[in-house]
Protein backbone atom coordinates (compact mmCIF):
# COMPACT_ATOMS: atom_id res chain seq x y z
CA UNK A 1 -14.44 -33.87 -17.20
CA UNK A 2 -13.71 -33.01 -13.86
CA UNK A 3 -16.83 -32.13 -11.06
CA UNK A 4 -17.27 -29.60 -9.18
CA UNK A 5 -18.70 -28.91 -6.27
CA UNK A 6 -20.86 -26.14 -5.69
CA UNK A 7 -21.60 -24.04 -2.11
CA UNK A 8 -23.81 -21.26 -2.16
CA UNK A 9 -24.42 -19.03 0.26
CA UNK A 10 -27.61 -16.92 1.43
CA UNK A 11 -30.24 -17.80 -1.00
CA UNK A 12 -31.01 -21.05 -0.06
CA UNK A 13 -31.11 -24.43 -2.18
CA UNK A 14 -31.61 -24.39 -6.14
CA UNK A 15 -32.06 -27.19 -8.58
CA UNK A 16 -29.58 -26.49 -11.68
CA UNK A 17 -28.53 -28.62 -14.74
CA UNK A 18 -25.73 -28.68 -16.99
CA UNK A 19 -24.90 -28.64 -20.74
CA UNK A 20 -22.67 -32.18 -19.74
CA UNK A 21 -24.19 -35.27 -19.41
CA UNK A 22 -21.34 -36.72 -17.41
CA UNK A 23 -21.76 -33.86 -14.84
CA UNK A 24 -25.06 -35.04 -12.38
CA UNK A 25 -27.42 -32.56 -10.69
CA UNK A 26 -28.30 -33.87 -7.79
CA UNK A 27 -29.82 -31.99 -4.43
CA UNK A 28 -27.88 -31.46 -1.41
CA UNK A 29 -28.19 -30.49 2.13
CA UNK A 30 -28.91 -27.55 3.25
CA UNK A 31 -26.81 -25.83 5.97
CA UNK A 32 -27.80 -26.86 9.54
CA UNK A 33 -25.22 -25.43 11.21
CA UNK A 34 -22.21 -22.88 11.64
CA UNK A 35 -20.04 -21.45 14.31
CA UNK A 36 -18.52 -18.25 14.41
CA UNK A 37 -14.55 -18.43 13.79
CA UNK A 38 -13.72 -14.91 14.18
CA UNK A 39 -15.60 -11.43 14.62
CA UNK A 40 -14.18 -7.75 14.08
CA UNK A 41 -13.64 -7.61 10.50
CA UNK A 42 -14.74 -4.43 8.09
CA UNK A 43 -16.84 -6.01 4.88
CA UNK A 44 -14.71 -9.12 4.82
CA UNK A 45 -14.14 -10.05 0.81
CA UNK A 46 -11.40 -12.90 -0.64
CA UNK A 47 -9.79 -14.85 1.68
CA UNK A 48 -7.02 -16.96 1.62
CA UNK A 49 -4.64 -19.67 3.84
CA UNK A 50 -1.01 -18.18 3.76
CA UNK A 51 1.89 -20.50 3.95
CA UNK A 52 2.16 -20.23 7.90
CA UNK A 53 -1.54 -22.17 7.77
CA UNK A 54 -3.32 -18.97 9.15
CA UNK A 55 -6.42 -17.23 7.39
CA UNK A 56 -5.82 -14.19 5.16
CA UNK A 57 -8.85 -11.86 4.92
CA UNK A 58 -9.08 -8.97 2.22
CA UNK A 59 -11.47 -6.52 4.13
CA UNK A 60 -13.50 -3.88 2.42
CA UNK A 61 -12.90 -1.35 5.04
CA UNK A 62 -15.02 1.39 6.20
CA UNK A 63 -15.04 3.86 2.63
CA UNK A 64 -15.10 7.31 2.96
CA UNK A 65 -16.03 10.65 2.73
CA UNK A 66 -13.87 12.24 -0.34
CA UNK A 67 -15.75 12.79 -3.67
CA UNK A 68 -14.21 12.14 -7.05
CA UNK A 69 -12.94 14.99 -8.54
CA UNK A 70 -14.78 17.16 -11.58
CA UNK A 71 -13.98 15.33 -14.03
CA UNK A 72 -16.24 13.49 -16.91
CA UNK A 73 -13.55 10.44 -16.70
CA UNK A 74 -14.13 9.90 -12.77
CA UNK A 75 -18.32 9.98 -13.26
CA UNK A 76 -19.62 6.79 -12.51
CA UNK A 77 -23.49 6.08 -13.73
CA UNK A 78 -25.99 4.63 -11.53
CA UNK A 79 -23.60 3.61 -8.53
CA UNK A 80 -22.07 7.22 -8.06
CA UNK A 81 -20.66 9.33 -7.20
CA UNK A 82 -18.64 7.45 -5.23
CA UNK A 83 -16.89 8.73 -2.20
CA UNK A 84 -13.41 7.75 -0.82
CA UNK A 85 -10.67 7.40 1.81
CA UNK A 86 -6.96 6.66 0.95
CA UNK A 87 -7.10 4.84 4.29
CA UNK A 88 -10.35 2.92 4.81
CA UNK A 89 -9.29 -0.31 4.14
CA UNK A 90 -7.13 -3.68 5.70
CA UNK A 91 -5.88 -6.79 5.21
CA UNK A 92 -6.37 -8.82 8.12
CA UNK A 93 -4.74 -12.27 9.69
CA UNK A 94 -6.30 -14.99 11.72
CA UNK A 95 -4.81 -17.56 13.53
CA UNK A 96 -6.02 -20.84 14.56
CA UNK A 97 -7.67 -19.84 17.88
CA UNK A 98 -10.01 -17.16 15.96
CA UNK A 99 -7.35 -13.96 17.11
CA UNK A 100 -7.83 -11.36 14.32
CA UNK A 101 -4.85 -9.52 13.65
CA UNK A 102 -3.42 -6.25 10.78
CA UNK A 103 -1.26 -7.42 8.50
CA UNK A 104 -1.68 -4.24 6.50
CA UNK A 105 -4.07 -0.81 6.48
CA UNK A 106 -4.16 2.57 5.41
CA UNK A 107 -5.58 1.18 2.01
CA UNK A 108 -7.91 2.93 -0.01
CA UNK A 109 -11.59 1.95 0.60
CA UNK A 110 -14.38 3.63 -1.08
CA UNK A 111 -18.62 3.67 -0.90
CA UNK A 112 -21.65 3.85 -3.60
CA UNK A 113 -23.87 6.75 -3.08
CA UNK A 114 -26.65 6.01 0.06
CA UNK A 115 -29.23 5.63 -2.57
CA UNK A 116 -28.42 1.87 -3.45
CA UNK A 117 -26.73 1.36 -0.08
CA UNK A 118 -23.44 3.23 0.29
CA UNK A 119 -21.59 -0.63 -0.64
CA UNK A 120 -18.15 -0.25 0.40
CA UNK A 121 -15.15 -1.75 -1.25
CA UNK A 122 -11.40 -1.77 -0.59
CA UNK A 123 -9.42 -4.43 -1.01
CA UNK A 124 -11.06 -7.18 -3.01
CA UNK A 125 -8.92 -10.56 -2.91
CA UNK A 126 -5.36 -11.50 -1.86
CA UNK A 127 -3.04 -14.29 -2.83
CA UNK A 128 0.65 -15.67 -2.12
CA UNK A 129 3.46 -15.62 -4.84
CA UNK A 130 6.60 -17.79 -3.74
CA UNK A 131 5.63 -16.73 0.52
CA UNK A 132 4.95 -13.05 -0.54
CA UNK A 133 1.48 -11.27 0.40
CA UNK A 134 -0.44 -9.54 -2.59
CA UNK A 135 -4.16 -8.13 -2.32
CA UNK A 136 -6.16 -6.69 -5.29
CA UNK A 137 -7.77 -2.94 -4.75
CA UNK A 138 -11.42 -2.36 -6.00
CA UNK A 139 -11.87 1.03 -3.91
CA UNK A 140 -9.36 3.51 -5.61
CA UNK A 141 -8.71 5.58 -8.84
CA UNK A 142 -10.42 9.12 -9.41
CA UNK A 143 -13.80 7.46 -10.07
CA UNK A 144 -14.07 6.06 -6.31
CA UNK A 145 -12.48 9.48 -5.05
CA UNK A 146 -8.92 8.18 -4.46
CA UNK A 147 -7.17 10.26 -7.62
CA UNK A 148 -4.24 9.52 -6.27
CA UNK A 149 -3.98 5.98 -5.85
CA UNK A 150 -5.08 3.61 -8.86
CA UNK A 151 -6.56 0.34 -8.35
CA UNK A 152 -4.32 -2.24 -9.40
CA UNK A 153 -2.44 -4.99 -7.65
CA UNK A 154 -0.55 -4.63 -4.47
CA UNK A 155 2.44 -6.22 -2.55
CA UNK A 156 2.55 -5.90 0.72
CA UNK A 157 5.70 -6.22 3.08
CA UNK A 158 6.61 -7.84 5.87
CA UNK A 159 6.74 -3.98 8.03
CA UNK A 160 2.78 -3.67 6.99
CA UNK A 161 3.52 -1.65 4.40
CA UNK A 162 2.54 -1.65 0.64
CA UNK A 163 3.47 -0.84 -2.69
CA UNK A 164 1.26 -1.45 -6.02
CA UNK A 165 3.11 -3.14 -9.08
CA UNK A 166 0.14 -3.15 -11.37
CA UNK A 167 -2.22 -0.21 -12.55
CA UNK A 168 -5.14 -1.44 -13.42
CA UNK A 169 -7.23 1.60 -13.80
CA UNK A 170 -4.67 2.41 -16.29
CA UNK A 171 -4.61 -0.97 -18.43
CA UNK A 172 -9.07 -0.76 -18.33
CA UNK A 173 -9.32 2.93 -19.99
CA UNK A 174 -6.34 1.99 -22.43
CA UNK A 175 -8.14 -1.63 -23.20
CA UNK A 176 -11.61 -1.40 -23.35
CA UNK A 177 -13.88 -4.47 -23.22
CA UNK A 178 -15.79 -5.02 -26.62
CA UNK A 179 -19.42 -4.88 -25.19
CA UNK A 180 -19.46 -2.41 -21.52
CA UNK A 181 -22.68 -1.23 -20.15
CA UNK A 182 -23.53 1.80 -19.91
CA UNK A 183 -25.40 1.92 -17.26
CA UNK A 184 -23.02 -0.20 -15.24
CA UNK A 185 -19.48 1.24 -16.22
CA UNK A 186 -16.48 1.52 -13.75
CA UNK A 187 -13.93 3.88 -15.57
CA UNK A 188 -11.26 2.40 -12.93
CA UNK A 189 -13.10 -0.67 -12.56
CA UNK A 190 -14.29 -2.65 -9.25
CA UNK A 191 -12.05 -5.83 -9.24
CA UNK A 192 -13.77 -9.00 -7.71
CA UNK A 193 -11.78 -12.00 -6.80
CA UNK A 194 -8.09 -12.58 -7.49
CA UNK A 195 -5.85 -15.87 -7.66
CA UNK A 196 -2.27 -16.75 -8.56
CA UNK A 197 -1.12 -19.19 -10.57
CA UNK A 198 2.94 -19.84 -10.95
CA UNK A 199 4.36 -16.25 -10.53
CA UNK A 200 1.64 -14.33 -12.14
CA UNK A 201 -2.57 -13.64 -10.84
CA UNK A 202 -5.53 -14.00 -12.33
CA UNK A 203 -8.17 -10.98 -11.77
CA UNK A 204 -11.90 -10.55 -12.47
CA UNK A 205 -13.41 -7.70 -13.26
CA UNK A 206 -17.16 -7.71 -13.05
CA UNK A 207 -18.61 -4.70 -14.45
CA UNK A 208 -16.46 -4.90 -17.75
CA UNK A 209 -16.77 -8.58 -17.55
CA UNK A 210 -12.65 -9.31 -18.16
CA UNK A 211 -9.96 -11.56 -17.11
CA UNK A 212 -6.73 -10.28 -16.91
CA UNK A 213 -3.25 -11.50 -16.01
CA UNK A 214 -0.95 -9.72 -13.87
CA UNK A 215 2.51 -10.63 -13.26
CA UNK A 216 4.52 -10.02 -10.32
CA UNK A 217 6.73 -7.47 -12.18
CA UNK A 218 3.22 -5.55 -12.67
CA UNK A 219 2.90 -7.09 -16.95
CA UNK A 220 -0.77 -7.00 -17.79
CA UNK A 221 -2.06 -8.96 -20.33
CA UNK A 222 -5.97 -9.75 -21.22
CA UNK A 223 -6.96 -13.77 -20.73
CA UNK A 224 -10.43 -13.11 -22.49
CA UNK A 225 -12.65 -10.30 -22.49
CA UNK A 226 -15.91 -12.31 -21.47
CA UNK A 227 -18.39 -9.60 -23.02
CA UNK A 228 -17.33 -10.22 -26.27
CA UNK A 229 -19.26 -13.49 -26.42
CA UNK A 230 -21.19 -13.78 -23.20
CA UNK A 231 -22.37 -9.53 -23.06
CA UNK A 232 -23.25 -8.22 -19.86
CA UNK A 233 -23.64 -11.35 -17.66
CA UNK A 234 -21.00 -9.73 -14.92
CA UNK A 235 -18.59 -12.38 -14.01
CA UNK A 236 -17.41 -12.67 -10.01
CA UNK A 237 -15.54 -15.33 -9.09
CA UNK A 238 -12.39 -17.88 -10.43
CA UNK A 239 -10.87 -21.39 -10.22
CA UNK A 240 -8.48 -23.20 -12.28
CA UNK A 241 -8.27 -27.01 -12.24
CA UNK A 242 -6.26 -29.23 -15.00
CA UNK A 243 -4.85 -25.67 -16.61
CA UNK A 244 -8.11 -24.56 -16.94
CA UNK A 245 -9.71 -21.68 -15.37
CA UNK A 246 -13.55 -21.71 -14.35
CA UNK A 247 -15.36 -18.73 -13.49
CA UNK A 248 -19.11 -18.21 -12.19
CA UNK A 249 -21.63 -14.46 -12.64
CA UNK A 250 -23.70 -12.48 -10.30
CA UNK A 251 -25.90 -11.51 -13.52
CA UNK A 252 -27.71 -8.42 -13.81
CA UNK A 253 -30.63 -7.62 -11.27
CA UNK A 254 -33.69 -8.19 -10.82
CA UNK A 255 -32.37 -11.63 -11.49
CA UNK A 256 -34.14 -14.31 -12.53
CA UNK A 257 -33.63 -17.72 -10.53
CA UNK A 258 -31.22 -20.03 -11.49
CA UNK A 259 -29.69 -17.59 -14.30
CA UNK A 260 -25.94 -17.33 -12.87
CA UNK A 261 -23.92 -20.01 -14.87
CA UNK A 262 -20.27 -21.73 -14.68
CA UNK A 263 -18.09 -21.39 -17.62
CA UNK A 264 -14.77 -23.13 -18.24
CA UNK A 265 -11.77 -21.18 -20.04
CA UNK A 266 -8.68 -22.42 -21.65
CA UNK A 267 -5.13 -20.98 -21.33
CA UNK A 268 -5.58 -19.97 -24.56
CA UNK A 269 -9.10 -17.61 -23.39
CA UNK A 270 -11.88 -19.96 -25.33
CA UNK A 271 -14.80 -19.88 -23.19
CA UNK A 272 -17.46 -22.31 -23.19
CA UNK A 273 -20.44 -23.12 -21.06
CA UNK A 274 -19.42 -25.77 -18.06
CA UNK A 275 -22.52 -25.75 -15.70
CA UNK A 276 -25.81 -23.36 -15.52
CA UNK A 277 -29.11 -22.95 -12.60
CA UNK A 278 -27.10 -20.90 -10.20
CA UNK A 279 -28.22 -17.82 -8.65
CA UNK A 280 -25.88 -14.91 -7.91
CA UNK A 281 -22.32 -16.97 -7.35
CA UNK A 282 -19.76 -15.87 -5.43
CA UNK A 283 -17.30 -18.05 -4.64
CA UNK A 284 -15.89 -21.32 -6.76
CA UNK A 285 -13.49 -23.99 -6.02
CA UNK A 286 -13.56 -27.79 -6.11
CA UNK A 287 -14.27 -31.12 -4.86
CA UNK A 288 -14.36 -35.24 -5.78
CA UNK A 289 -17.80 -34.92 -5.92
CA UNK A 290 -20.77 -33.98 -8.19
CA UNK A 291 -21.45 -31.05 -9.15
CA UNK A 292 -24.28 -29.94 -6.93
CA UNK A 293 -25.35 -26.51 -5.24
CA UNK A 294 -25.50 -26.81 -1.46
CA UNK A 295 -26.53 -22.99 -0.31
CA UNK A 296 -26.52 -20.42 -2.94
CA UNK A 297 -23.62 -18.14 -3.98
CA UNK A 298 -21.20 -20.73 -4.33
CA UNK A 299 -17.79 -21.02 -2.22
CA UNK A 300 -16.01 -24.42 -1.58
CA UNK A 301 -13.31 -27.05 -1.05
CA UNK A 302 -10.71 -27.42 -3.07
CA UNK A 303 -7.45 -30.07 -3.65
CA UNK A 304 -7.21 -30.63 0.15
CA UNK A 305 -3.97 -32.61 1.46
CA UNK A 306 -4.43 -34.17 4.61
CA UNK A 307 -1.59 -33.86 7.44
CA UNK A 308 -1.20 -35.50 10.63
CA UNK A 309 -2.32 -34.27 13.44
CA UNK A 310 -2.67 -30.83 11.88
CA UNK A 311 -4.41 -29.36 9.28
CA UNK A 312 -2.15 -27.69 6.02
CA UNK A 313 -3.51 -25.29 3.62
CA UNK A 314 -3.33 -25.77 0.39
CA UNK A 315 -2.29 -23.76 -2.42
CA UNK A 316 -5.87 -23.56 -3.69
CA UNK A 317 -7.25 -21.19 -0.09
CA UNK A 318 -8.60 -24.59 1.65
CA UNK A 319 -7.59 -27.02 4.32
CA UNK A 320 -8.38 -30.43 5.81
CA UNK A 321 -8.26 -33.24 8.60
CA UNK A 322 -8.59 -36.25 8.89
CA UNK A 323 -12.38 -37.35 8.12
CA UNK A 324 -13.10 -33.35 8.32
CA UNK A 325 -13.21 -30.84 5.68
CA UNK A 326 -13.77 -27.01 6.81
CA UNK A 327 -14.96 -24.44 4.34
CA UNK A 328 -14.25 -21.24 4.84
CA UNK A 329 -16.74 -18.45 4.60
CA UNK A 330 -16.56 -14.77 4.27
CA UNK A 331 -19.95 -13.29 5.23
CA UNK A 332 -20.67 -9.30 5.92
CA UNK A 333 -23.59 -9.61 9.35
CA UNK A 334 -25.94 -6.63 9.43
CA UNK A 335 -24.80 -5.18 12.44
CA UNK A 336 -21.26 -7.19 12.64
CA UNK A 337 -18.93 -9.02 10.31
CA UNK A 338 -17.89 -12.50 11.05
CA UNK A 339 -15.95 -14.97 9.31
CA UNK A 340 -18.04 -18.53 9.05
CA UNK A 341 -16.76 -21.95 8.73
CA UNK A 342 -18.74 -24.70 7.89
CA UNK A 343 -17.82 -28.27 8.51
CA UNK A 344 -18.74 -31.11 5.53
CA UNK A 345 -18.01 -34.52 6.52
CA UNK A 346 -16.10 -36.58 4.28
CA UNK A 347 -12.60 -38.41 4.52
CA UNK A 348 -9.70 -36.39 2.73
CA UNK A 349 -6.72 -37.49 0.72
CA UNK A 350 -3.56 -36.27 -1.14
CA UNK A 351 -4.14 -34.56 -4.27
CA UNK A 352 -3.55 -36.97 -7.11
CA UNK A 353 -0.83 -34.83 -8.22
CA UNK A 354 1.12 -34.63 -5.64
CA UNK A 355 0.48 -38.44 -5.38
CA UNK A 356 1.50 -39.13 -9.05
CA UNK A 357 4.74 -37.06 -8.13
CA UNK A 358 5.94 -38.86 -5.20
CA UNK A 359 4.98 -42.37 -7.30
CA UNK A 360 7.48 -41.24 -9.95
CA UNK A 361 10.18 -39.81 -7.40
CA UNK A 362 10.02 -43.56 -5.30
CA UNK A 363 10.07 -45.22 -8.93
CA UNK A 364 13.65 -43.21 -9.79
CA UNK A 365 14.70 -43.87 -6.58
CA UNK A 366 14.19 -47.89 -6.77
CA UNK A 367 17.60 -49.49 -7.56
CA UNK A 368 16.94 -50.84 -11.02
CA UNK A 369 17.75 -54.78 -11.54
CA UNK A 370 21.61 -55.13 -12.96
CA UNK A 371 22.62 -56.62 -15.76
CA UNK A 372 25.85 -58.17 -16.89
CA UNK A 373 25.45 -56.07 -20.04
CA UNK A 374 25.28 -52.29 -18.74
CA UNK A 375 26.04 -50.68 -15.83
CA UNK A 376 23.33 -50.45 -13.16
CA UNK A 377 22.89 -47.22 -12.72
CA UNK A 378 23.59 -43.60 -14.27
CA UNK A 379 25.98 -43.20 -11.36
CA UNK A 380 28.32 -45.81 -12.70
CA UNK A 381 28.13 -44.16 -16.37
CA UNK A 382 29.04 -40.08 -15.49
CA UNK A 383 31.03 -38.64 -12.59
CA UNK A 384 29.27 -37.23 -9.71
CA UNK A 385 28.59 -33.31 -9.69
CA UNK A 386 28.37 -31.17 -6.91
CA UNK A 387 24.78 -30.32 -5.90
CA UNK A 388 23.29 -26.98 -7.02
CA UNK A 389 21.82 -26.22 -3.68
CA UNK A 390 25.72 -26.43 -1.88
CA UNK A 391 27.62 -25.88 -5.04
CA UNK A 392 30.02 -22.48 -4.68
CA UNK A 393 28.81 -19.75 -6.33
CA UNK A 394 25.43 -21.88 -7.86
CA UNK A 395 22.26 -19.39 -8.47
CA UNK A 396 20.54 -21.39 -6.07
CA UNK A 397 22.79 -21.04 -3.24
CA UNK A 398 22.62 -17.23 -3.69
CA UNK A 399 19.23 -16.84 -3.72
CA UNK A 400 17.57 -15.62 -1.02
CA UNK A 401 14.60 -17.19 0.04
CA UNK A 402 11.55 -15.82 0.98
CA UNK A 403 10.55 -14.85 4.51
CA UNK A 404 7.00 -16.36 4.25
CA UNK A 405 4.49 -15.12 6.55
C-alpha cells in the first residue's frame, strides 16, 4: 500500500480517516505562506510541466454569449441554459521567470446561466503524448452553445493551432452511465481533469461520474462507469501510481464535511474505497509520506527527480530541487487569476523506478567473471549487429522524432 499525500486547497484543515490501517491520519500544517508565480490567466484549470520544464495552463477562458440551439438534446437542467463562444478559451505557457505566454486560443469556452454564477469552462486539463500538446474541452457541444464544435480531446500544433481527435459528446449520448442525475445531467458532458498514460489519456467526467480512455488516434473506450457502484458522488480529479489509477469527488452540495473520499481503480476498472474525510477535492497526486490533508481540495507532489542545479519536471505535472519541493497551484482570484506555488520542505530523490532501472542497466553492463568453461560474454557467442538507431533503412532511423515544446 502506497501513501498518499493529500493538499487541499481553500477550505482549510480537516481530520479524515481511512478504511486501511496501514495508511495514518495524521494533522498537518496549514499554509503560511504563498507567492504569486504568474498573473493574467482566464479561470486557470489543469496544469501541467511540458518537456521543455515550463508550466502548461488549461484556462477556462472568458465563455460567451451564444445560446444553445432549440433543441430538447442541448437543454441542460439546473445549470442552463448555457451560453457559448467558439473562441473564449486558451491554453497558456509559463516560463521560469513567471512570463505568461499563448500557446493556443480561439477555443470554445462556455458559461452557466447568472443565476448560480455564470461558471465558465473551456478547456479543462492538458497533457503531453511522446512531446506533443493535448488539452481536454469541457465548454463545447450544442448543450454549452458551441453546436459546432464537440467536446472531446484536442491536439494542438506547434503553429497554435488545433484539431480534435476524440468526440466525446458523441461517445456520452451513445454510452450512457448506468445511474445519471437528473437534475445534474450534461448531454455533452463537462470534462474535469485529464492525464496520459503511455500513448493513450485518462478523462473524468464529473456529472456522469465516468472514466474513459482516449487514445491518440481518437479510440474511446470506458475504464469504469463510477455511478454504477458509487451513484451520484461526482468524481473530479485522477492519479495513477503502481498501474493503478486513484481518483477523488467534489460530492453533491450542500456538502457535508469530510464526505469527499479517495478511491483506488485497477486497470481492469474495480473500484474500491482507498481513503475518506475529504471535503470537495480537486486535485490528487503523490508523495513518500502519509496520507494526510494539508489545505482542503487536494493538489500535490508527485514522483519528483531531482537534477542539478536545475529543477526537471516530471512526467507526473511536478518538479523538484534539491531540499525543495514546489507545488503547483491553479487558483481563480475574485477580481484576478493567479497561478500559486507553494513551497514544502523536504529533501527529494530519484523515483525508485527509475533507480531500479539504472541498477539493472549498471548490473548488464558489469563485465561478468570468466570462466575457463564458457565464453565471457554474449559478445564472444553471436556476431555483432548493426545498431537499430544507425542501421540503413531500420524503423528507428526513419522515424521522425518529435519537436517537443
Amino acid at each position: 500500500m502506497k501513501p498518499i499525500t493529500a493538499i487541499a486547497l481553500i477550505l482549510g484543515t480537516a481530520a479524515f480517516t481511512t478504511p486501511h490501517a496501514s495508511n495514518i491520519a495524521r494533522a498537518a500544517p496549514a499554509l503560511t505562506s504563498y507567492t504569486v508565480y504568474a498573473s493574467g490567466l482566464n479561470n486557470p484549470r489543469g496544469l501541467k510541466f511540458g518537456p521543455d520544464g515550463e508550466l502548461y495552463v488549461a484556462e477556462g477562458g472568458v465563455g460567451g454569449s451564444q445560446p444553445p440551439p432549440d433543441d430538447p438534446d442541448c437543454v441542460v437542467p439546473g445549470a442552463g441554459p448555457y451560453s457559448g463562444s467558439t473562441v473564449g478559451s486558451r491554453i497558456s505557457r509559463i516560463d521560469h521567470d513567471g512570463n505568461r505566454t499563448t500557446v493556443a486560443d480561439n477555443i470554445p469556452s462556455s458559461q452557466t446561466n447568472p443565476g448560480i454564477g455564470s461558471l465558465v469552462s473551456g478547456v479543462a486539463d492538458v497533457a503531453f503524448v511522446e512531446g506533443n500538446l493535448y488539452g481536454i474541452l469541457a465548454s463545447a457541444g450544442c448543450s454549452h452553445g458551441v453546436p459546432s464544435i464537440p467536446n472531446g480531446v484536442i491536439r494542438v500544433h506547434h503553429n497554435g493551432t488545433w484539431t480534435v481527435i476524440a468526440d466525446l459528446s458523441a461517445y456520452v449520448r451513445a454510452h450512457p452511465v448506468a445511474h445519471p442525475n437528473a437534475d445534474d445531467f450534461e448531454p455533452d458532458g463537462t470534462w474535469y481533469s485529464m492525464i496520459a498514460v503511455d500513448d493513450a489519456f485518462y478523462a473524468v467526467e464529473p456529472n456522469h461520474g465516468e472514466v474513459d480512455r482516449i487514445t491518440t488516434e481518437g479510440r474511446i473506450s470506458r475504464l469504469i462507469d463510477v455511478s454504477a457502484s458509487q451513484g451520484h458522488v461526482v468524481p473530479t480529479v485522477i492519479a495513477r501510481r503502481d498501474g493503478n489509477f486513484y481518483i477523488g469527488n467534489l460530492g453533491q452540495f450542500p456538502q457535508n464535511a469530510g464526505s469527499s473520499n479517495i478511491w483506488k481503480i485497477t486497470p481492469r476498472g474495480q473500484i474500491s474505497l482507498y481513503a475518506t474525510g475529504f471535503n470537495m477535492v480537486l486535485g490528487l497526486t503523490f508523495d513518500r509520506d502519509d496520507l494526510r490533508p494539508r489545505w482542503q481540495s487536494v493538489h500535490f507532489k508527485c514522483r519528483v527527480r531531482c537534477a542539478a542545479g536545475r529543477a526537471r519536471p516530471d512526467r507526473e505535472g511536478a518538479v523538484a530541487r534539491r531540499r525543495l519541493t514546489r507545488v503547483w497551484l491553479a487558483a481563480a482570484a475574485a477580481r484576478r487569476d493567479q497561478v500559486r506555488s507553494v513551497a514544502a520542505s523536504g529533501s527529494c530523490g530519484t523515483c525508485s523506478r527509475r533507480s531500479t532501472a539504472r541498477r539493472r542497466q549498471a548490473r548488464l553492463a558489469a563485465p561478468h567473471p570468466e570462466r575457463p568453461d564458457r565464453p565471457s560474454g554474449r559478445e564472444s557467442r553471436r556476431s555483432p549487429r548493426p545498431s537499430s538507431s544507425t542501421a540503413a533503412g531500420s524503423p528507428r532511423a526513419a522515424r521522425p522524432r518529435s519537436r517537443g515544446w
